[in-house]
N, C-alpha and C. Protein backbone atom coordinates (compact mmCIF):
# COMPACT_ATOMS: atom_id res chain seq x y z
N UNK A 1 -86.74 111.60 -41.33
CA UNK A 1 -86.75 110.49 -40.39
C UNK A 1 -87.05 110.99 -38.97
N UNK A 2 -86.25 112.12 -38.71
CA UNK A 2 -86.46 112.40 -36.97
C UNK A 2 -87.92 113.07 -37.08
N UNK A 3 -88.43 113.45 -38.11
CA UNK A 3 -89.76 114.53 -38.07
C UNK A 3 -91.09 112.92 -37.85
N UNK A 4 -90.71 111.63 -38.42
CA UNK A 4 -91.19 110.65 -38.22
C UNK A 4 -91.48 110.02 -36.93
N UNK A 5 -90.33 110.12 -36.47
CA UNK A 5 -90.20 109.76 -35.17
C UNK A 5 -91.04 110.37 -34.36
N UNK A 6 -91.28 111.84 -34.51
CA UNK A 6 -91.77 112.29 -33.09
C UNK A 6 -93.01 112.52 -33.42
N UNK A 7 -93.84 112.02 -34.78
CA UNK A 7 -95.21 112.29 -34.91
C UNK A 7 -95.33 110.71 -34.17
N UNK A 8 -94.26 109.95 -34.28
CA UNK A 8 -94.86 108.65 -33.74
C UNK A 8 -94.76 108.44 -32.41
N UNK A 9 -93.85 109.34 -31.63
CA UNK A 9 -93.90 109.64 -30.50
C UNK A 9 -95.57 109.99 -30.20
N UNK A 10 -95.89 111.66 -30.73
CA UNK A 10 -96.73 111.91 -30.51
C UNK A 10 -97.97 111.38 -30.64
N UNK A 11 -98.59 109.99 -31.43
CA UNK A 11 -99.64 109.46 -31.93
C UNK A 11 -99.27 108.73 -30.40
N UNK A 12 -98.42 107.90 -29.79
CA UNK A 12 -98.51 107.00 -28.53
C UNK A 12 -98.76 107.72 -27.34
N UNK A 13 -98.14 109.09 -27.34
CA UNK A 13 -98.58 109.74 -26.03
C UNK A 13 -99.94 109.98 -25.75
N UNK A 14 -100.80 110.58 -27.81
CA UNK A 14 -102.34 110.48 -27.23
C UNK A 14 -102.89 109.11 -27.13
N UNK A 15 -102.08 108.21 -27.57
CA UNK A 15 -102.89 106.90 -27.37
C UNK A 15 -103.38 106.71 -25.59
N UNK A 16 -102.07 106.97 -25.27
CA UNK A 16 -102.00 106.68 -23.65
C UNK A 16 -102.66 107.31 -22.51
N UNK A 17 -102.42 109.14 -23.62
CA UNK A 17 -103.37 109.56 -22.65
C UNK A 17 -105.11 109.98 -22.48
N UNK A 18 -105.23 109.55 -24.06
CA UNK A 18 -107.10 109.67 -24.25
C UNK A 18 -107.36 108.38 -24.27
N UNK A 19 -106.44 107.17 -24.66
CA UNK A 19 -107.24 105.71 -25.17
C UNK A 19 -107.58 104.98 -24.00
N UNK A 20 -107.01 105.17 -22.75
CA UNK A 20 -107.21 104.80 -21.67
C UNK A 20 -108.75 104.87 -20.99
N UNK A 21 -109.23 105.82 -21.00
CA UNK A 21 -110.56 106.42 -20.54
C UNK A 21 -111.54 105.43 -20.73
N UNK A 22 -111.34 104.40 -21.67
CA UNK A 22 -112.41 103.63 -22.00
C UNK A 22 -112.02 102.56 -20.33
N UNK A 23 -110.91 102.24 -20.03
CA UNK A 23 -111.22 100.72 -19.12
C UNK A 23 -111.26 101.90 -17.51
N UNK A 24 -112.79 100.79 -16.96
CA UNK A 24 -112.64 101.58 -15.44
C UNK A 24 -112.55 100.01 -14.21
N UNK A 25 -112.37 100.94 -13.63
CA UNK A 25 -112.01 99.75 -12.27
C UNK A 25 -113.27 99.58 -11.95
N UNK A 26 -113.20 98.64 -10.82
CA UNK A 26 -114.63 98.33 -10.25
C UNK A 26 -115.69 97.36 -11.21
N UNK A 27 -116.78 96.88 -10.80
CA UNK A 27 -117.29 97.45 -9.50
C UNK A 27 -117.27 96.61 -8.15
N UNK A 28 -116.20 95.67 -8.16
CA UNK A 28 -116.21 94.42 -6.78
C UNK A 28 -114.55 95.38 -6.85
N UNK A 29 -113.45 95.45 -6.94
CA UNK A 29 -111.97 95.61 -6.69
C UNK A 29 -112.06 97.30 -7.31
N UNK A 30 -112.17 98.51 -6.54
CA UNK A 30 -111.70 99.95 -7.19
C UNK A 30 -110.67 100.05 -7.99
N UNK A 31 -109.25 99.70 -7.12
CA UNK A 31 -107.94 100.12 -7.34
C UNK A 31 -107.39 99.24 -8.24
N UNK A 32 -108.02 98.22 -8.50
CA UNK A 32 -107.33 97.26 -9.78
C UNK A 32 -108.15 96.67 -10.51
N UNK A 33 -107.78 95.93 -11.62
CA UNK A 33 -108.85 95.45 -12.78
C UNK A 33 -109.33 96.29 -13.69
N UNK A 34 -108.86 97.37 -14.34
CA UNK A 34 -109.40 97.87 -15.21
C UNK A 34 -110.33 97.23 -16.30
N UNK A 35 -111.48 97.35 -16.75
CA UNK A 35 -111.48 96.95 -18.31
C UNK A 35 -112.69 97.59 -19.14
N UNK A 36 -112.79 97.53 -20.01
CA UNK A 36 -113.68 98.36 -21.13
C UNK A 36 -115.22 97.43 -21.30
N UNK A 37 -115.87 98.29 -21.28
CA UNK A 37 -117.37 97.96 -21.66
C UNK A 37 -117.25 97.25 -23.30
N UNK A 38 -117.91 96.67 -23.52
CA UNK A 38 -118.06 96.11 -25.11
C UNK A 38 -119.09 95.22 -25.23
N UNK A 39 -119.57 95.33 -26.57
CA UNK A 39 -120.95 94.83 -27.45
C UNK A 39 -120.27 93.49 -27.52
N UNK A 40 -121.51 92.74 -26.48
CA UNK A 40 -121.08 91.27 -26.78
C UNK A 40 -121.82 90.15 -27.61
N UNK A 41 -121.57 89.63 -28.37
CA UNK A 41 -122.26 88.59 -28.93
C UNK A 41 -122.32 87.62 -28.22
N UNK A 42 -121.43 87.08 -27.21
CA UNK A 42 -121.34 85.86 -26.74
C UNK A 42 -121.38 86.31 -25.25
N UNK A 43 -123.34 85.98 -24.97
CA UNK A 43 -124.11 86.61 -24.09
C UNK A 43 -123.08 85.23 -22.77
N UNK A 44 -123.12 86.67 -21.38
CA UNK A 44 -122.72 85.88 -20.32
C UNK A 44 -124.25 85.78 -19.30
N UNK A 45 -124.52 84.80 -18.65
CA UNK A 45 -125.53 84.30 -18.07
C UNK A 45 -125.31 85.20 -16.44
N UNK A 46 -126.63 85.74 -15.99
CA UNK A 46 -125.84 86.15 -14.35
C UNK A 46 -125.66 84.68 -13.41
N UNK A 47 -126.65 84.12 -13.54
CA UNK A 47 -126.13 82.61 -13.01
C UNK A 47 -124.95 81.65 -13.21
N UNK A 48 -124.46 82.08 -14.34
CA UNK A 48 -123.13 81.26 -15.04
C UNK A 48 -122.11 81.23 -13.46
N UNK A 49 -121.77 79.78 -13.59
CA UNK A 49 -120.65 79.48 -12.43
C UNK A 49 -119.35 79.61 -13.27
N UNK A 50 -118.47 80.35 -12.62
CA UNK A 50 -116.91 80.13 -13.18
C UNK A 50 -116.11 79.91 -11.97
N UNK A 51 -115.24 78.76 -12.27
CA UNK A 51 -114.33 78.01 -11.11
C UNK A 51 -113.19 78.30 -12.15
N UNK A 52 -111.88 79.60 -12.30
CA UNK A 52 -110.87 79.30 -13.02
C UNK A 52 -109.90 79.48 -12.32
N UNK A 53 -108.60 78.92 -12.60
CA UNK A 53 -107.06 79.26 -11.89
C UNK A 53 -106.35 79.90 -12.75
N UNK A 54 -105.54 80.67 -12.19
CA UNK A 54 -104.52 81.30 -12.90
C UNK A 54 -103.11 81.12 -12.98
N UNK A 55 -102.45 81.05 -13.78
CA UNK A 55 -101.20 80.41 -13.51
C UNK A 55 -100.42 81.72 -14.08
N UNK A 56 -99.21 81.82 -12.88
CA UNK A 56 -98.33 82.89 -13.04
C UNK A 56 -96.56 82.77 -12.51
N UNK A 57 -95.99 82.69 -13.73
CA UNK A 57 -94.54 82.70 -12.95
C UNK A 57 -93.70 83.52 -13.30
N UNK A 58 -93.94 84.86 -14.06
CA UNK A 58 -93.18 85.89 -14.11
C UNK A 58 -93.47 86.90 -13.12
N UNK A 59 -91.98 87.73 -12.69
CA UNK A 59 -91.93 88.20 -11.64
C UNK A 59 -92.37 89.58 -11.91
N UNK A 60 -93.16 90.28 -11.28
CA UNK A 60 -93.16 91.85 -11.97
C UNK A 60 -92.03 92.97 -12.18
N UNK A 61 -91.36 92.42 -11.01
CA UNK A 61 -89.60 93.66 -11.36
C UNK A 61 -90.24 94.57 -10.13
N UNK A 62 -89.06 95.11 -9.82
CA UNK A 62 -89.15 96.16 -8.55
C UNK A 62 -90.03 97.48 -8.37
N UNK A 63 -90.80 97.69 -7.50
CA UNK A 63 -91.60 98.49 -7.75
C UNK A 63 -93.11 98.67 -8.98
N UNK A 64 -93.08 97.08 -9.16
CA UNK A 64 -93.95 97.36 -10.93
C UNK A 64 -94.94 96.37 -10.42
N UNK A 65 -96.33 96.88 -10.22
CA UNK A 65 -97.31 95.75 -9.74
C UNK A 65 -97.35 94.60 -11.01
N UNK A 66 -97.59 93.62 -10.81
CA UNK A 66 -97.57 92.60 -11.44
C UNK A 66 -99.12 92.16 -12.67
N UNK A 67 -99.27 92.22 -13.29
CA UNK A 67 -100.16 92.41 -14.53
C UNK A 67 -100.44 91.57 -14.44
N UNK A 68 -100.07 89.92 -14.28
CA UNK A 68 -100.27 88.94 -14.55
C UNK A 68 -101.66 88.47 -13.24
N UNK A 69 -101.14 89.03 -12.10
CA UNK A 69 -102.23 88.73 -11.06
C UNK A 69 -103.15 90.00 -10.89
N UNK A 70 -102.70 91.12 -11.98
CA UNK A 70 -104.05 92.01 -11.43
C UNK A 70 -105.18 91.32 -12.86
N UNK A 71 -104.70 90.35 -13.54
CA UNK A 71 -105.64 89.69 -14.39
C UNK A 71 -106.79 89.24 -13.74
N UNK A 72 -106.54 88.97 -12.61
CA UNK A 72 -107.64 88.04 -11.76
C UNK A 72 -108.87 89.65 -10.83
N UNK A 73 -107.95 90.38 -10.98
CA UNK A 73 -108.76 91.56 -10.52
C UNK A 73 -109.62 91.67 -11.59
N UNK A 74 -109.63 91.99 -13.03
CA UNK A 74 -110.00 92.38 -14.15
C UNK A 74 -110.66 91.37 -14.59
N UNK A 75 -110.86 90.32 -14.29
CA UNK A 75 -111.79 89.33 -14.96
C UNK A 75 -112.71 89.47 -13.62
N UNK A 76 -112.48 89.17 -12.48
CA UNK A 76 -113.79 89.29 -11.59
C UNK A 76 -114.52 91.03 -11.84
N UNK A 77 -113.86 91.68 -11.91
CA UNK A 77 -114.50 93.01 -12.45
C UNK A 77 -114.86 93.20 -13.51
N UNK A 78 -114.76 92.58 -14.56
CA UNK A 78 -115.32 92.21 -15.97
C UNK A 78 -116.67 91.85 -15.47
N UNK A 79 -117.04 90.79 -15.23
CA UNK A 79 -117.67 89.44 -14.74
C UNK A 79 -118.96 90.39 -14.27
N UNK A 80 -118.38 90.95 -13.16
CA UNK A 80 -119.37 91.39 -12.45
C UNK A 80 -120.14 92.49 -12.97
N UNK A 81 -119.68 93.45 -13.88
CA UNK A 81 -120.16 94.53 -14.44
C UNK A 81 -120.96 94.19 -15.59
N UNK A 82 -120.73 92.86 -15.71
CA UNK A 82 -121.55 92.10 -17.09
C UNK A 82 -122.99 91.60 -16.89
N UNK A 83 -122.99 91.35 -15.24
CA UNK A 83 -124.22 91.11 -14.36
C UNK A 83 -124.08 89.37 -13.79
N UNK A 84 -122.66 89.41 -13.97
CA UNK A 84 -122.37 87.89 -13.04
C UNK A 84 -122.92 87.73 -11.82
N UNK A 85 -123.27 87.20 -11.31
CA UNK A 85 -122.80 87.26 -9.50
C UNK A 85 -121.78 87.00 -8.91
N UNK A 86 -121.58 87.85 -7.87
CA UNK A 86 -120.13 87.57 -7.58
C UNK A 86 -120.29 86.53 -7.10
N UNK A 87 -121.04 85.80 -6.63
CA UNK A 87 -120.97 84.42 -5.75
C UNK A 87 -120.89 83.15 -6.55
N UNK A 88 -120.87 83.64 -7.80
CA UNK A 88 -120.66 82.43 -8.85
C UNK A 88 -119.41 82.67 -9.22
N UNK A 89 -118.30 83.39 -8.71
CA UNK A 89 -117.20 83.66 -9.75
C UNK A 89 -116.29 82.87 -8.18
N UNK A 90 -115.76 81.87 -9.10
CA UNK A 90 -114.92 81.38 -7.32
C UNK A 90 -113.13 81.04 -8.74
N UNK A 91 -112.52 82.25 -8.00
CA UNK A 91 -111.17 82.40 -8.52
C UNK A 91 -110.05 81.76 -7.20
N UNK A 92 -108.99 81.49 -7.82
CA UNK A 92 -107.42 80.86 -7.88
C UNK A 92 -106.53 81.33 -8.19
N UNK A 93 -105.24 81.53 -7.95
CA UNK A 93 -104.37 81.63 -8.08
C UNK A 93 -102.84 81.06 -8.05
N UNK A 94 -102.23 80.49 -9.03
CA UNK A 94 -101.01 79.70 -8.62
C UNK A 94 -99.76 80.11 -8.82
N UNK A 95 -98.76 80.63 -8.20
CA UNK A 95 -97.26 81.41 -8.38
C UNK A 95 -96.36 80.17 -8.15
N UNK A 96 -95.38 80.67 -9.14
CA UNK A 96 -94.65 79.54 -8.87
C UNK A 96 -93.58 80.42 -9.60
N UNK A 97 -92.13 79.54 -9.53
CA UNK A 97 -90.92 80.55 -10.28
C UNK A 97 -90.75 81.59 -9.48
N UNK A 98 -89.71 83.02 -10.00
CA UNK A 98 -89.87 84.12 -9.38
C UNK A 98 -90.76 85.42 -9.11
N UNK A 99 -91.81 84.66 -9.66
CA UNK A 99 -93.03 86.04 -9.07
C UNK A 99 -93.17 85.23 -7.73
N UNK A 100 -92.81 84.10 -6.96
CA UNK A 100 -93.01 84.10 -5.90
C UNK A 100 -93.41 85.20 -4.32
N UNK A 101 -91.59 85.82 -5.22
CA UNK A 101 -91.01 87.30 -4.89
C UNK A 101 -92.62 88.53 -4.41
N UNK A 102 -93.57 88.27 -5.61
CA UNK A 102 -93.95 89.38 -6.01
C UNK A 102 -95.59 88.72 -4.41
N UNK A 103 -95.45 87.65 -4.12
CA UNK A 103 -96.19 87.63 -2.89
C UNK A 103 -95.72 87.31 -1.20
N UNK A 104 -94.03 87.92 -1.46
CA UNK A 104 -93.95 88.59 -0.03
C UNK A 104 -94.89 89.73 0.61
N UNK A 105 -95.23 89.33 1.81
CA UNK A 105 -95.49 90.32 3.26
C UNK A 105 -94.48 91.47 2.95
N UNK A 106 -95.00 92.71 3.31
CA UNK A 106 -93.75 94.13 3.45
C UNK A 106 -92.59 93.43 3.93
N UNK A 107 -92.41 93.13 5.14
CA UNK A 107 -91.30 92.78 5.90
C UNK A 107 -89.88 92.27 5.24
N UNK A 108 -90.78 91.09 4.64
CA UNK A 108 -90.17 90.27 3.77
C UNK A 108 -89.67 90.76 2.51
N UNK A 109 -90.67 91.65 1.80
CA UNK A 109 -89.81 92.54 0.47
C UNK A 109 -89.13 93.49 0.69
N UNK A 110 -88.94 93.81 1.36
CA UNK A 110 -88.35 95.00 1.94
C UNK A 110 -87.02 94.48 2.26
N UNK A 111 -86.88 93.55 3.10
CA UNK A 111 -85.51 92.75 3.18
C UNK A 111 -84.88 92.48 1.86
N UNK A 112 -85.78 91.83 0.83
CA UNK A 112 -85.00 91.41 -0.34
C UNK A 112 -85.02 92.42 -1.38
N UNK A 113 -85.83 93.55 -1.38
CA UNK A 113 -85.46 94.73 -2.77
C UNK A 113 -85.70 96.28 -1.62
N UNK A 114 -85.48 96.20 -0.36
CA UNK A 114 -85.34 97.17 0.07
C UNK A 114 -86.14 98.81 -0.32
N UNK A 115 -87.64 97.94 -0.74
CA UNK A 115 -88.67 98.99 -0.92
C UNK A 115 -89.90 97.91 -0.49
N UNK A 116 -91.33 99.00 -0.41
CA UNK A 116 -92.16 98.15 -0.44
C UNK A 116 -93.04 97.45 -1.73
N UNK A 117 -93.43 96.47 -1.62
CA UNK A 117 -94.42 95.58 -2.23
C UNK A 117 -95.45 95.87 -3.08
N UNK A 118 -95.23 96.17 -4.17
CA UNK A 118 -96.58 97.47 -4.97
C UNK A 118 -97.00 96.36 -4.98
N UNK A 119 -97.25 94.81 -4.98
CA UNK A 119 -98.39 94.14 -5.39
C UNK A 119 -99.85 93.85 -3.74
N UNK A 120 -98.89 94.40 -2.36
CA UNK A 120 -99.68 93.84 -1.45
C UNK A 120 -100.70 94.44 -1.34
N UNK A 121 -101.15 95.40 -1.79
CA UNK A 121 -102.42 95.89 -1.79
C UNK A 121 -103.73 95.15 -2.65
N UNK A 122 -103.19 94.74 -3.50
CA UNK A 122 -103.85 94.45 -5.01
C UNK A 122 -104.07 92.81 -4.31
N UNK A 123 -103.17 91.96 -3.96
CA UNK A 123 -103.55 90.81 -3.63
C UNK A 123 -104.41 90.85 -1.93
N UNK A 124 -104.18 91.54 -1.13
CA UNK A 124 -104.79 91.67 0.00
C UNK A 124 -106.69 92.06 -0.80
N UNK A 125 -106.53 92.69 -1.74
CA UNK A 125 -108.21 92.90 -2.51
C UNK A 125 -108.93 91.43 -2.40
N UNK A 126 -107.85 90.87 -3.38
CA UNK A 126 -107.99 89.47 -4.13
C UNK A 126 -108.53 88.52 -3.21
N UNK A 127 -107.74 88.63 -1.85
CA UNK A 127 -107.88 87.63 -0.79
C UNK A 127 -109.31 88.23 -0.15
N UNK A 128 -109.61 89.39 0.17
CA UNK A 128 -110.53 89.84 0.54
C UNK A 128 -112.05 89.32 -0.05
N UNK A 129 -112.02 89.55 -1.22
CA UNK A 129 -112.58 88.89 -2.21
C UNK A 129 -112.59 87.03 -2.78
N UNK A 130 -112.32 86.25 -1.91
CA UNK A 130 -112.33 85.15 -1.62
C UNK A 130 -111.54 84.68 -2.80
N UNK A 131 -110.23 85.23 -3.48
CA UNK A 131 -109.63 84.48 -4.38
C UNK A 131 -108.47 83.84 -3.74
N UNK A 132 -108.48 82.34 -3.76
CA UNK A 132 -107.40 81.58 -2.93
C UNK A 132 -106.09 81.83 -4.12
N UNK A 133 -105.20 81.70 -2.92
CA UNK A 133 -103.67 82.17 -3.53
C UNK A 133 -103.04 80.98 -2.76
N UNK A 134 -102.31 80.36 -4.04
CA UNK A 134 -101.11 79.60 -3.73
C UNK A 134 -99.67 79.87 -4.22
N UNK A 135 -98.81 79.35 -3.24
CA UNK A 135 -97.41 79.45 -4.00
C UNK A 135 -96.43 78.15 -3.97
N UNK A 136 -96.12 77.71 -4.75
CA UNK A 136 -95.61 76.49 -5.27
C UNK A 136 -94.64 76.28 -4.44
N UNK A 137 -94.65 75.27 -3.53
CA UNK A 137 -93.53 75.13 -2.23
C UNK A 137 -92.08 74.89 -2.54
N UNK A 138 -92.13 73.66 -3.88
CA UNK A 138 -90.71 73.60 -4.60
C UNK A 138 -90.58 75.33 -5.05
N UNK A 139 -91.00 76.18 -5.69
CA UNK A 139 -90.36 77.73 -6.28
C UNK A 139 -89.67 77.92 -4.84
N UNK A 140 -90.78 78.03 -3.67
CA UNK A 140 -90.63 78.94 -2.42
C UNK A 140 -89.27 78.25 -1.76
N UNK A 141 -89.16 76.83 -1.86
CA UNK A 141 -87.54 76.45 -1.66
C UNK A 141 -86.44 76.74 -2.05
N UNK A 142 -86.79 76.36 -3.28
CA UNK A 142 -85.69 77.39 -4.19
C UNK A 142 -85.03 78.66 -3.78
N UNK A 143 -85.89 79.51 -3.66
CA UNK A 143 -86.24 81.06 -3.66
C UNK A 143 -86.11 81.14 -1.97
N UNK A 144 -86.31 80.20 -1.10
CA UNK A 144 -85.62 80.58 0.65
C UNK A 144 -86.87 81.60 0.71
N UNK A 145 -87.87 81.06 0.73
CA UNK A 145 -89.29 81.89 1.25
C UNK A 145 -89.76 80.88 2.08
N UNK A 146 -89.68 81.57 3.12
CA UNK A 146 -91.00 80.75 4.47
C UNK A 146 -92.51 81.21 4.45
N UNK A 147 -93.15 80.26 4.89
CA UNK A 147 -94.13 80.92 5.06
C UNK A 147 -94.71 81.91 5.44
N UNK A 148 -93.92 82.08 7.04
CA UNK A 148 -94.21 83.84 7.48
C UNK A 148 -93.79 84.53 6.86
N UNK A 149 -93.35 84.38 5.33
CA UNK A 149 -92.52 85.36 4.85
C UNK A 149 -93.64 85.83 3.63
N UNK A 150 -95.03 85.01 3.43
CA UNK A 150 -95.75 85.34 2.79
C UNK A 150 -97.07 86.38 3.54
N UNK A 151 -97.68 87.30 2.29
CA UNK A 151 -98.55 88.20 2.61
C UNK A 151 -100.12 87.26 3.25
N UNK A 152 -100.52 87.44 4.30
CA UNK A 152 -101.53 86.30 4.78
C UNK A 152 -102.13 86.13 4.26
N UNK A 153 -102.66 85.00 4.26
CA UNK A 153 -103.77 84.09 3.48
C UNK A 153 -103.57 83.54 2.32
N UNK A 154 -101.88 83.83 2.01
CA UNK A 154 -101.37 83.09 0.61
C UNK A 154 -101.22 81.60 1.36
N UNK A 155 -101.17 80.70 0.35
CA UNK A 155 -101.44 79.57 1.20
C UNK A 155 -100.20 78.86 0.32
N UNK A 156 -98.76 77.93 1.17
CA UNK A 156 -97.96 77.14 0.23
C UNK A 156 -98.39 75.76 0.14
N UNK A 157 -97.90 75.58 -1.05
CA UNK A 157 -98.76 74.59 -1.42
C UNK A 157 -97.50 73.27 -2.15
N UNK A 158 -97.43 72.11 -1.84
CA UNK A 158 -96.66 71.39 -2.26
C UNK A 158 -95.81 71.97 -3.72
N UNK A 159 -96.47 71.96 -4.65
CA UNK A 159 -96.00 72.29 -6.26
C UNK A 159 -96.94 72.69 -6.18
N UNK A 160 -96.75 73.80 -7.98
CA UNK A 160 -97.64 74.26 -8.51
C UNK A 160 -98.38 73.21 -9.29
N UNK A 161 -97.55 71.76 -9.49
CA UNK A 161 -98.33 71.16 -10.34
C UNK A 161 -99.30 70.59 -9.23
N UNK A 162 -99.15 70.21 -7.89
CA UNK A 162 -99.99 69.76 -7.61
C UNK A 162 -100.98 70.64 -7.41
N UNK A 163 -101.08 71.64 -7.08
CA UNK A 163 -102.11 72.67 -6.70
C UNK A 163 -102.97 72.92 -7.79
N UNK A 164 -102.26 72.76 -9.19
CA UNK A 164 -103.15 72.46 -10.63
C UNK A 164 -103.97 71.59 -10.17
N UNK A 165 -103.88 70.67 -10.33
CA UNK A 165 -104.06 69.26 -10.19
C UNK A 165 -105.39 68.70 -9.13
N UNK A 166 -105.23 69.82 -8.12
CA UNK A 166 -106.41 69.65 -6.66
C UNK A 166 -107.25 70.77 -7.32
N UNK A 167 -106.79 71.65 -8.13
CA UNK A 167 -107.99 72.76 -8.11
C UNK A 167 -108.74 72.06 -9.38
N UNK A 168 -108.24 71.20 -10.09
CA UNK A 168 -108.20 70.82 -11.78
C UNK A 168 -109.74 69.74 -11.27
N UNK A 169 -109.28 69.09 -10.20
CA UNK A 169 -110.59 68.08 -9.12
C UNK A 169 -111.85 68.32 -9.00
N UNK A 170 -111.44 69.51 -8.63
CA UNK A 170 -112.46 71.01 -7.82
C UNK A 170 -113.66 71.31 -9.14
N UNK A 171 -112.96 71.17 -10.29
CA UNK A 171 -114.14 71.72 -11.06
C UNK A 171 -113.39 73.11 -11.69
N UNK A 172 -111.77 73.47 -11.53
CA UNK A 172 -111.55 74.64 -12.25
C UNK A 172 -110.59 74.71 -13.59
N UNK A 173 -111.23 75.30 -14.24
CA UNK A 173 -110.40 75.86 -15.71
C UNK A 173 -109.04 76.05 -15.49
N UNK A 174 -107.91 75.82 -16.38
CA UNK A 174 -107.17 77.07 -16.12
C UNK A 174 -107.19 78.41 -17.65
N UNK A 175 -107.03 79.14 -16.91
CA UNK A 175 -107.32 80.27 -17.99
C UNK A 175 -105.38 80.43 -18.43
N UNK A 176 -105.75 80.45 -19.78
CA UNK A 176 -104.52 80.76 -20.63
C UNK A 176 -103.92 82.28 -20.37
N UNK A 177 -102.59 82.25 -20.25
CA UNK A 177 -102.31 83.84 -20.79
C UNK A 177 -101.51 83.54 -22.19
């Protein structure tokens, strides 16, 4: 049994450390979005328009960038390496619940987990990259978040349902997790 164990140890450590090599960052976001090249059957157009939102309300935990919004890194870096244009890819974002947390300003996380913010880099990309960010004003009540207390250019937004709802107007998907 223990001689089991540690071949199964050992089969995950090379998983982790050779299986990786396949997803790369880039080429619109370096530092986030990983993903793997692959034989596609279901050809993407470079003209193809995508208007999608993302919906996210788990929190990443302290110190742990949040997976759920570097999704939005990894699909515009998908996208683009596929031969999208970036000017056709017009992304969203909606937080609501306690990943609110996970789009404090330093200042602000730092007060409440007394480290900094592994996600403000990754969303400062996002914003850079014209992906609008909202945060659900009922969560941010809840949760005693002001606005100055968000990383700039996150924008609060009544509810998350309404912010569905105006982007849903707009012409955007929401993409499932």
């Amino acid at each position: 049994m223990k001689k089991q164990f540690y071949t199964l140890v050992l089969i995950m450590v090379s998983l982790q450390c050779f299986g990786n090599d396949v997803f790369k960052s880039g080429p619109v976001i370096q530092e986030f979005g990983k993903h793997a090249k692959v034989q596609l059957d279901q050809e993407v157009s470079s003209d193809t328009e995508f208007k999608v939102v993302f919906d996210v309300s788990k929190i990443s935990g302290e110190k742990t960038l949040n997976r759920h919004i570097e999704s939005l890194a990894r699909f515009m870096n998908m996208l683009v390496a596929n031969g999208v244009e970036q000017e056709n890819i017009h992304l969203a974002l909606v937080v609501h619940g306690k990943a609110g947390s996970d789009l404090l300003n330093q200042k602000a996380y730092q007060a409440r987990f007394a480290t900094d913010n592994p996600n403000h880099a990754m969303l400062n990309a996002l914003l850079q990259n014209n992906v609008q960010i909202f945060l659900c004003g009922q969560s941010a009540a809840y949760d005693k978040i002001a606005n100055q207390d968000l990383i700039g250019g996150v924008q609060m937004a009544l509810s998350a349902m309404t912010a569905h709802a105006l982007l849903s107007q707009q012409g955007y998907s929401l993409n499932p997790f």
